[in-house]
N, C-alpha and C. Protein backbone atom coordinates (compact mmCIF):
# COMPACT_ATOMS: atom_id res chain seq x y z
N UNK A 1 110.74 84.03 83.89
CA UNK A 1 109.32 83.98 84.16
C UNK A 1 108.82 85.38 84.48
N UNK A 2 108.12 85.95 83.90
CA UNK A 2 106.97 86.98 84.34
C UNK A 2 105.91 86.80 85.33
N UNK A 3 105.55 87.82 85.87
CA UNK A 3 104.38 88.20 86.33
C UNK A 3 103.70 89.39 86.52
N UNK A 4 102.76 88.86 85.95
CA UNK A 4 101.97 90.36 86.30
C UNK A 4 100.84 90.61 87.63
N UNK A 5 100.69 91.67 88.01
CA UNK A 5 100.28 91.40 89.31
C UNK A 5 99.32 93.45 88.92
N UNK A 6 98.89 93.16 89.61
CA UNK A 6 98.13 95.26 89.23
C UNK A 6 98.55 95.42 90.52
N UNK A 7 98.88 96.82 90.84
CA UNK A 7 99.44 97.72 91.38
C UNK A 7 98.43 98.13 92.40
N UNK A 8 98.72 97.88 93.82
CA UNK A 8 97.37 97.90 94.75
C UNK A 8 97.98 99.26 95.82
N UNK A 9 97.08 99.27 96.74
CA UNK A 9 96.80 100.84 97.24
C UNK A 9 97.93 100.86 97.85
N UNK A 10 98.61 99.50 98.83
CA UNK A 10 99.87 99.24 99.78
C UNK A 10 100.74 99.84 98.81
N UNK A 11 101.44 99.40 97.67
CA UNK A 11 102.19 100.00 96.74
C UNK A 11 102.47 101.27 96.21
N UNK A 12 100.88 101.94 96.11
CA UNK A 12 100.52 103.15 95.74
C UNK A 12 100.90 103.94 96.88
N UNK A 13 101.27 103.60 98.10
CA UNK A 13 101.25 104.37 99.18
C UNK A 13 102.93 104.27 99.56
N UNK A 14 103.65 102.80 98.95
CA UNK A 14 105.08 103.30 99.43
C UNK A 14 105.36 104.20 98.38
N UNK A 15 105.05 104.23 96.66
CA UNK A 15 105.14 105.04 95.89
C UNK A 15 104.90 106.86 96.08
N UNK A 16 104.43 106.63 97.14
CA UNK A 16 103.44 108.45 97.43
C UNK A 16 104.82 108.96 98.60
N UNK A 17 105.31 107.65 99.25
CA UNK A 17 106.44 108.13 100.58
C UNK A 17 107.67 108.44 99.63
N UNK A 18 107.86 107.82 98.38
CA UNK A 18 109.34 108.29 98.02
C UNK A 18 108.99 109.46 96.96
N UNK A 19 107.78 109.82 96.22
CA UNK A 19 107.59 111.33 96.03
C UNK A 19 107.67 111.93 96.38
N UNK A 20 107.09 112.50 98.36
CA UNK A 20 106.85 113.05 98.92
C UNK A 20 108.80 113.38 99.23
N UNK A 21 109.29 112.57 99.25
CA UNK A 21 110.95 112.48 99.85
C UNK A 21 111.25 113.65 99.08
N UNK A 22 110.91 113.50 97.76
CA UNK A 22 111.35 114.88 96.43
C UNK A 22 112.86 114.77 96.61
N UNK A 23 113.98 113.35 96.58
CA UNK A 23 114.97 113.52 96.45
C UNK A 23 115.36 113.15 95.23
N UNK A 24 117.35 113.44 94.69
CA UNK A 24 117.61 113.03 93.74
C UNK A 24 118.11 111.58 93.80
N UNK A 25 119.17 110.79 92.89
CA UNK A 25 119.28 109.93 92.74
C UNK A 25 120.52 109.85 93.74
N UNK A 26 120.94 111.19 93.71
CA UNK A 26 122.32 111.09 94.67
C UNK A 26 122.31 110.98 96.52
N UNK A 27 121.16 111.47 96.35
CA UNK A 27 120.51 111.74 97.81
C UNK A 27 119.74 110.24 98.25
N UNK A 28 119.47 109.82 97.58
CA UNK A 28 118.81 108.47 97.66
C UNK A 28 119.90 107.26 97.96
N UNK A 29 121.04 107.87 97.18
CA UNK A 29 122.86 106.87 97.04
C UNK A 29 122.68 106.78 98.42
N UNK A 30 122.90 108.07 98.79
CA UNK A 30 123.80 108.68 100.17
C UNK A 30 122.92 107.88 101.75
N UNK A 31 121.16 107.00 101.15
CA UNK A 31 120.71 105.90 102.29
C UNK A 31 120.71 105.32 102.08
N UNK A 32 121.17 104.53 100.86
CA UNK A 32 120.52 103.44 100.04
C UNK A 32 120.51 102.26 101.32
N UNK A 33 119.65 102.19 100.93
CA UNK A 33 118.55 100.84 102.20
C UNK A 33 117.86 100.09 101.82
N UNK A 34 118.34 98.79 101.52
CA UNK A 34 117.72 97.28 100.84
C UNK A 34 115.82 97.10 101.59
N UNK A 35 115.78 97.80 102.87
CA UNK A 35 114.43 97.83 103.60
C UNK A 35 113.80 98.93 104.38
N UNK A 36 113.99 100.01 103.12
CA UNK A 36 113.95 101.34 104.02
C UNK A 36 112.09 101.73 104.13
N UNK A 37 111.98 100.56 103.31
CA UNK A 37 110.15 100.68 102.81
C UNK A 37 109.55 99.05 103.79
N UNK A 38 108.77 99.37 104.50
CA UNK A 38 108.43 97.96 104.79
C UNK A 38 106.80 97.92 105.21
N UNK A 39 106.00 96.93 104.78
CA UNK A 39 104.92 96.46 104.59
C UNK A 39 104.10 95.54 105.16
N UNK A 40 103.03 95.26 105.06
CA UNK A 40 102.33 93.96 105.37
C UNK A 40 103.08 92.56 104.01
N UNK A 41 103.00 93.42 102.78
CA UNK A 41 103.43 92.68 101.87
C UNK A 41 104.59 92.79 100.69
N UNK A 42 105.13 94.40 101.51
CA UNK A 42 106.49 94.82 100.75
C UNK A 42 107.47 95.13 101.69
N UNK A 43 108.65 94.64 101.06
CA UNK A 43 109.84 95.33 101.45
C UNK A 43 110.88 95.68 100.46
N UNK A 44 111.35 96.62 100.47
CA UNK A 44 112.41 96.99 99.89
C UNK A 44 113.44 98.51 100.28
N UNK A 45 113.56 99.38 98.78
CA UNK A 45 114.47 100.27 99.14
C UNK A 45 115.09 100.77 98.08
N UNK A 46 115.91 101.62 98.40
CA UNK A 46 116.82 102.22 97.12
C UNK A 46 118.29 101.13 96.63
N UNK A 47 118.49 100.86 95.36
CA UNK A 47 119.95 100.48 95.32
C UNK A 47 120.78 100.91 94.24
N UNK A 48 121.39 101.81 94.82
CA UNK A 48 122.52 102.35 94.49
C UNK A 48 123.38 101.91 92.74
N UNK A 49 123.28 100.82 93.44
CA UNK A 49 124.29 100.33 92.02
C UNK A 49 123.34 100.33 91.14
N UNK A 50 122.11 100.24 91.18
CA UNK A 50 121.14 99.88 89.83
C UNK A 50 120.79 101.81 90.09
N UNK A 51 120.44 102.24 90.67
CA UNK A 51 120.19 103.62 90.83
C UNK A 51 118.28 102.96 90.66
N UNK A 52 117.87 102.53 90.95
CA UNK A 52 116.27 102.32 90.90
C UNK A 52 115.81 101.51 92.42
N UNK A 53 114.10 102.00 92.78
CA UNK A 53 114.20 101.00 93.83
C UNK A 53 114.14 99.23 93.41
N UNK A 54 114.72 99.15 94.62
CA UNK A 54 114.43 97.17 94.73
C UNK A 54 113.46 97.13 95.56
N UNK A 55 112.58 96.23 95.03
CA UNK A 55 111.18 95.75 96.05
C UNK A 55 111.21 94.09 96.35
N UNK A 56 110.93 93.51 97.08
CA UNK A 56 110.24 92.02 97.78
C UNK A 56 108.18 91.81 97.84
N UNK A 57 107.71 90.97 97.18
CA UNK A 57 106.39 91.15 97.48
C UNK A 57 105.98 89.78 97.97
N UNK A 58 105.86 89.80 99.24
CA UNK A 58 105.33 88.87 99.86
C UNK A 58 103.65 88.06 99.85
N UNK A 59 102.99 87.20 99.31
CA UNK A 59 101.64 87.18 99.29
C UNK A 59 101.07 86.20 100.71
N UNK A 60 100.03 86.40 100.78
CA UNK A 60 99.34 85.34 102.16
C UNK A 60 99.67 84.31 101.88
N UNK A 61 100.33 83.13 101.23
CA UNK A 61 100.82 81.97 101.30
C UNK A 61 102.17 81.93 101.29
N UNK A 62 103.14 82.56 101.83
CA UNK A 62 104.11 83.07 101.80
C UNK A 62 104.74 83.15 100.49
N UNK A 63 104.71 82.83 99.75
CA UNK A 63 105.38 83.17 98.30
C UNK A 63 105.73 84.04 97.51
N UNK A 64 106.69 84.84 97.25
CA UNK A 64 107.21 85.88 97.36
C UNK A 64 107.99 86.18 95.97
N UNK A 65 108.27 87.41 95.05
CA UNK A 65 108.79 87.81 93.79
C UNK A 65 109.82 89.01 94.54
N UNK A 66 110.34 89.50 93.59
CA UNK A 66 110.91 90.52 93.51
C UNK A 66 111.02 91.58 92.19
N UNK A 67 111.08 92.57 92.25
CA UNK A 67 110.84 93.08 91.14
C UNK A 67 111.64 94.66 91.20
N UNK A 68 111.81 95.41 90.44
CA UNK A 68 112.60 96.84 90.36
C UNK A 68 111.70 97.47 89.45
N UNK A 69 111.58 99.11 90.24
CA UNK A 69 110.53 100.24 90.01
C UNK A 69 111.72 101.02 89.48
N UNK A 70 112.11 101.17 88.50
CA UNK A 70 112.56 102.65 88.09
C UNK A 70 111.92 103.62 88.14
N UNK A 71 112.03 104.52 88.51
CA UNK A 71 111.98 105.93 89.45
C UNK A 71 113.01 106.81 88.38
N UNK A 72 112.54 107.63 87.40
CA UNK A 72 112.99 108.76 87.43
C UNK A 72 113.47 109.80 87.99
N UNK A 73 114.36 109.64 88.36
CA UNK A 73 114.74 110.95 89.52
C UNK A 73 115.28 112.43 88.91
């Protein structure tokens, strides 16, 4: 199943914290943290084995996806 969902400012803003990090993929290994990002309606983090982040998106009725941001590093 898909979903599409548009990309809102909360997102845009954990996206701006792991630019700002300016690390590589190895440096990212070396915390990898399933909840190193956390939200009103995200959580996630770096994982290692996929080398991309993992995210959780929680909505106001609690119902919740998951999804992976590849990140060029």
């Amino acid at each position: 199943m898909s979903v599409i969902r548009k990309i809102d400012s909360e997102f845009i803003s954990i996206c701006q914290q792991i630019l700002k990090e300016n690390l590589s993929a190895k440096e990212w290994n070396q915390m990898e943290s399933a909840d190193q990002f956390q939200t009103e309606h995200y959580c996630g983090g770096f994982d290692g084995s996929e080398n991309e982040f993992t995210f959780s998106y929680y909505d106001k009725t609690g119902m919740s996806f998951g999804f992976n941001y590849h990140y060029q590093l």
